[in-house]
C-alpha atoms as a PDB file:
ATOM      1  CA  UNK A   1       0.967 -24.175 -13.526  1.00  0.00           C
ATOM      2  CA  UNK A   2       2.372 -21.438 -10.960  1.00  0.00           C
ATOM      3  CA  UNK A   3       1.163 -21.306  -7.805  1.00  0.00           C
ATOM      4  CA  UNK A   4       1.921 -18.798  -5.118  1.00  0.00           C
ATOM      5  CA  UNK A   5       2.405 -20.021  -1.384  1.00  0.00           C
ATOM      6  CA  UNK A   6       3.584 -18.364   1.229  1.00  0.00           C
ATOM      7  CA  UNK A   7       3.684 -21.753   3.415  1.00  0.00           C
ATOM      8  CA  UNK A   8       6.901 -23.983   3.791  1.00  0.00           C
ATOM      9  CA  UNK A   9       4.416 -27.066   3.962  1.00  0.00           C
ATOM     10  CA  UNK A  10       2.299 -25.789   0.997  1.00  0.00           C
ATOM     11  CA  UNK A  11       5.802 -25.374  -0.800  1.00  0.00           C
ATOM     12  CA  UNK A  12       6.784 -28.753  -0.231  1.00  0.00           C
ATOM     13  CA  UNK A  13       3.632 -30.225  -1.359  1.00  0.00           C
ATOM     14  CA  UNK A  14       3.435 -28.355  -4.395  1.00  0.00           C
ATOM     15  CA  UNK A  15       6.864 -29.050  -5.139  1.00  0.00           C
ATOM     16  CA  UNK A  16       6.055 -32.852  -4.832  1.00  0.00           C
ATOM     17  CA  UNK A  17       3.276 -32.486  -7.567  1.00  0.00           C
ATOM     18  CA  UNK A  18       5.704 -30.664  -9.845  1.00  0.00           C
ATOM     19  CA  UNK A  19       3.841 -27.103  -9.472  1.00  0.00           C
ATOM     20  CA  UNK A  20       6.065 -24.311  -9.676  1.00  0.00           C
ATOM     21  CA  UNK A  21       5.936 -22.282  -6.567  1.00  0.00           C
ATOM     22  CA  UNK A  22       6.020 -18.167  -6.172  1.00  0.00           C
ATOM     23  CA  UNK A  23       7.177 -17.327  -2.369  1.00  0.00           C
ATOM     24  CA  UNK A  24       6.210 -13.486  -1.389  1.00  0.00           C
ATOM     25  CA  UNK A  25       9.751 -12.676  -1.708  1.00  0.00           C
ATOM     26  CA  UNK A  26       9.511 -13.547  -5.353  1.00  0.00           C
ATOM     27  CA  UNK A  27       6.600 -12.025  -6.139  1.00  0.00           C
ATOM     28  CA  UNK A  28       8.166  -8.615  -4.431  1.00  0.00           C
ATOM     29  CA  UNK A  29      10.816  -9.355  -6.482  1.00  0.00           C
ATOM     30  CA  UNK A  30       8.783  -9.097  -9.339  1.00  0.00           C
ATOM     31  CA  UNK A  31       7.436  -5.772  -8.003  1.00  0.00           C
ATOM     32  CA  UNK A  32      11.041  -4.637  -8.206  1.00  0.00           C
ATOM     33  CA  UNK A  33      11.530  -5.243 -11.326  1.00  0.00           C
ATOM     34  CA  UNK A  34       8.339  -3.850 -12.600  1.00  0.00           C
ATOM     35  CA  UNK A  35       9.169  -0.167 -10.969  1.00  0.00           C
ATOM     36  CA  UNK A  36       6.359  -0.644  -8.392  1.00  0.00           C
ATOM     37  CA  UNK A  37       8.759   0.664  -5.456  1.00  0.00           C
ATOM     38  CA  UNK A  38      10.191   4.165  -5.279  1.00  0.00           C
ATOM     39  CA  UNK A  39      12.629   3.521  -2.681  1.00  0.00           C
ATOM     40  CA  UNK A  40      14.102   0.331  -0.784  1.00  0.00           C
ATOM     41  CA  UNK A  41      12.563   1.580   2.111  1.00  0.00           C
ATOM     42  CA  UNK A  42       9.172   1.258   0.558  1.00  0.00           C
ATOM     43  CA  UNK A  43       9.806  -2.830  -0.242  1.00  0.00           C
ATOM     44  CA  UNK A  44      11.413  -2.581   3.505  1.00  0.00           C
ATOM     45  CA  UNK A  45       8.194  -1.151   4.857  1.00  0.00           C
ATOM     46  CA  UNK A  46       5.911  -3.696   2.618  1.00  0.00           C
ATOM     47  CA  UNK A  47       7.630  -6.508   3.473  1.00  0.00           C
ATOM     48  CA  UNK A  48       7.507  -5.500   6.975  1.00  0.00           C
ATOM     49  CA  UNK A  49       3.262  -5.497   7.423  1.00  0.00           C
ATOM     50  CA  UNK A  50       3.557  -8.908   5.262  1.00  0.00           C
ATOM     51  CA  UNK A  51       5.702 -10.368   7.961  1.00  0.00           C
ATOM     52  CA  UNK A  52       2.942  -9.365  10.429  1.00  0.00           C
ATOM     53  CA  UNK A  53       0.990 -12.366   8.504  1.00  0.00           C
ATOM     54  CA  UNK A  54       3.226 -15.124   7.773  1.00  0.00           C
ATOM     55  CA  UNK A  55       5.233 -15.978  11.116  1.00  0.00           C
ATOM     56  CA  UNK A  56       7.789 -18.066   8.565  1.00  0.00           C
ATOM     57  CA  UNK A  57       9.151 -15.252   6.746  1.00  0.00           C
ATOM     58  CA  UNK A  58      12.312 -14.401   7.323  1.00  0.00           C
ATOM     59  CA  UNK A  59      14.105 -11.180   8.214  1.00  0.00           C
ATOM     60  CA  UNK A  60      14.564  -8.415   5.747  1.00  0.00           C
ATOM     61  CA  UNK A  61      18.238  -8.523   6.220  1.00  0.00           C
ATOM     62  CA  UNK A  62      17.878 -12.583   5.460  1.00  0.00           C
ATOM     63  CA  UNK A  63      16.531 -11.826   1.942  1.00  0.00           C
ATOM     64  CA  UNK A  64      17.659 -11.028  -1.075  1.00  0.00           C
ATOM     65  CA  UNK A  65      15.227  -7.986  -1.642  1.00  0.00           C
ATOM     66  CA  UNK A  66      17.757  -5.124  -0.664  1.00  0.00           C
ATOM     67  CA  UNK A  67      20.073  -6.725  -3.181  1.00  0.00           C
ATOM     68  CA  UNK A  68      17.805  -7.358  -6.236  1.00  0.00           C
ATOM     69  CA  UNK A  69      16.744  -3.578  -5.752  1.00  0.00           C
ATOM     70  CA  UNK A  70      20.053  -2.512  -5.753  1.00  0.00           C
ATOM     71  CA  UNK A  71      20.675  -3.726  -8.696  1.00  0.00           C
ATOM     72  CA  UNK A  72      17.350  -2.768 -10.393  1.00  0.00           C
ATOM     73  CA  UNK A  73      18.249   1.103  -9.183  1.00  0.00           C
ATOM     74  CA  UNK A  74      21.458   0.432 -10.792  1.00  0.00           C
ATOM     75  CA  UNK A  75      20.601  -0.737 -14.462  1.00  0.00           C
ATOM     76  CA  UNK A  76      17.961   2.150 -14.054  1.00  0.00           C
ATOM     77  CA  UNK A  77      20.257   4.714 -13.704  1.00  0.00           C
ATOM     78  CA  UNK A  78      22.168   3.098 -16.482  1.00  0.00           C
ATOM     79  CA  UNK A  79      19.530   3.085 -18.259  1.00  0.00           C
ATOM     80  CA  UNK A  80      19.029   6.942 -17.972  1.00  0.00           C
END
């Protein structure tokens, strides 16, 4: 079972009942990966008005968002 939590608490107490947990940096991830971002500024600018709603999020700069599109961009080019 996945379950997606945003909360560090909720995390941990998931964790301790052996549910897989899905943070909103990995479900942006996933967003990456699908194509669902034209730019990095878009993810920037999403992740931005989620931060707005979880006080525990860290900074863009702290994540690995810029990176993982990076590299998506990269194998797309590759690609065409």
């Amino acid at each position: 079972m996945l379950v997606a939590i945003d909360d560090q608490g909720g995390q941990a107490l998931a964790a301790d009942r052996d549910l897989e947990v899905m943070t909103v940096e990995d479900v942006l991830v996933m967003a990456i990966e699908f194509g669902h971002f034209s730019t990095e500024g878009d993810v920037k600018n999403v992740y931005g008005k989620l931060r707005k709603f979880g006080d525990g999020l860290p900074s863009y700069a702290q994540t690995s968002l810029a990176i993982c599109y990076k590299d998506w961009r990269g194998r797309q080019s590759e690609e065409s």
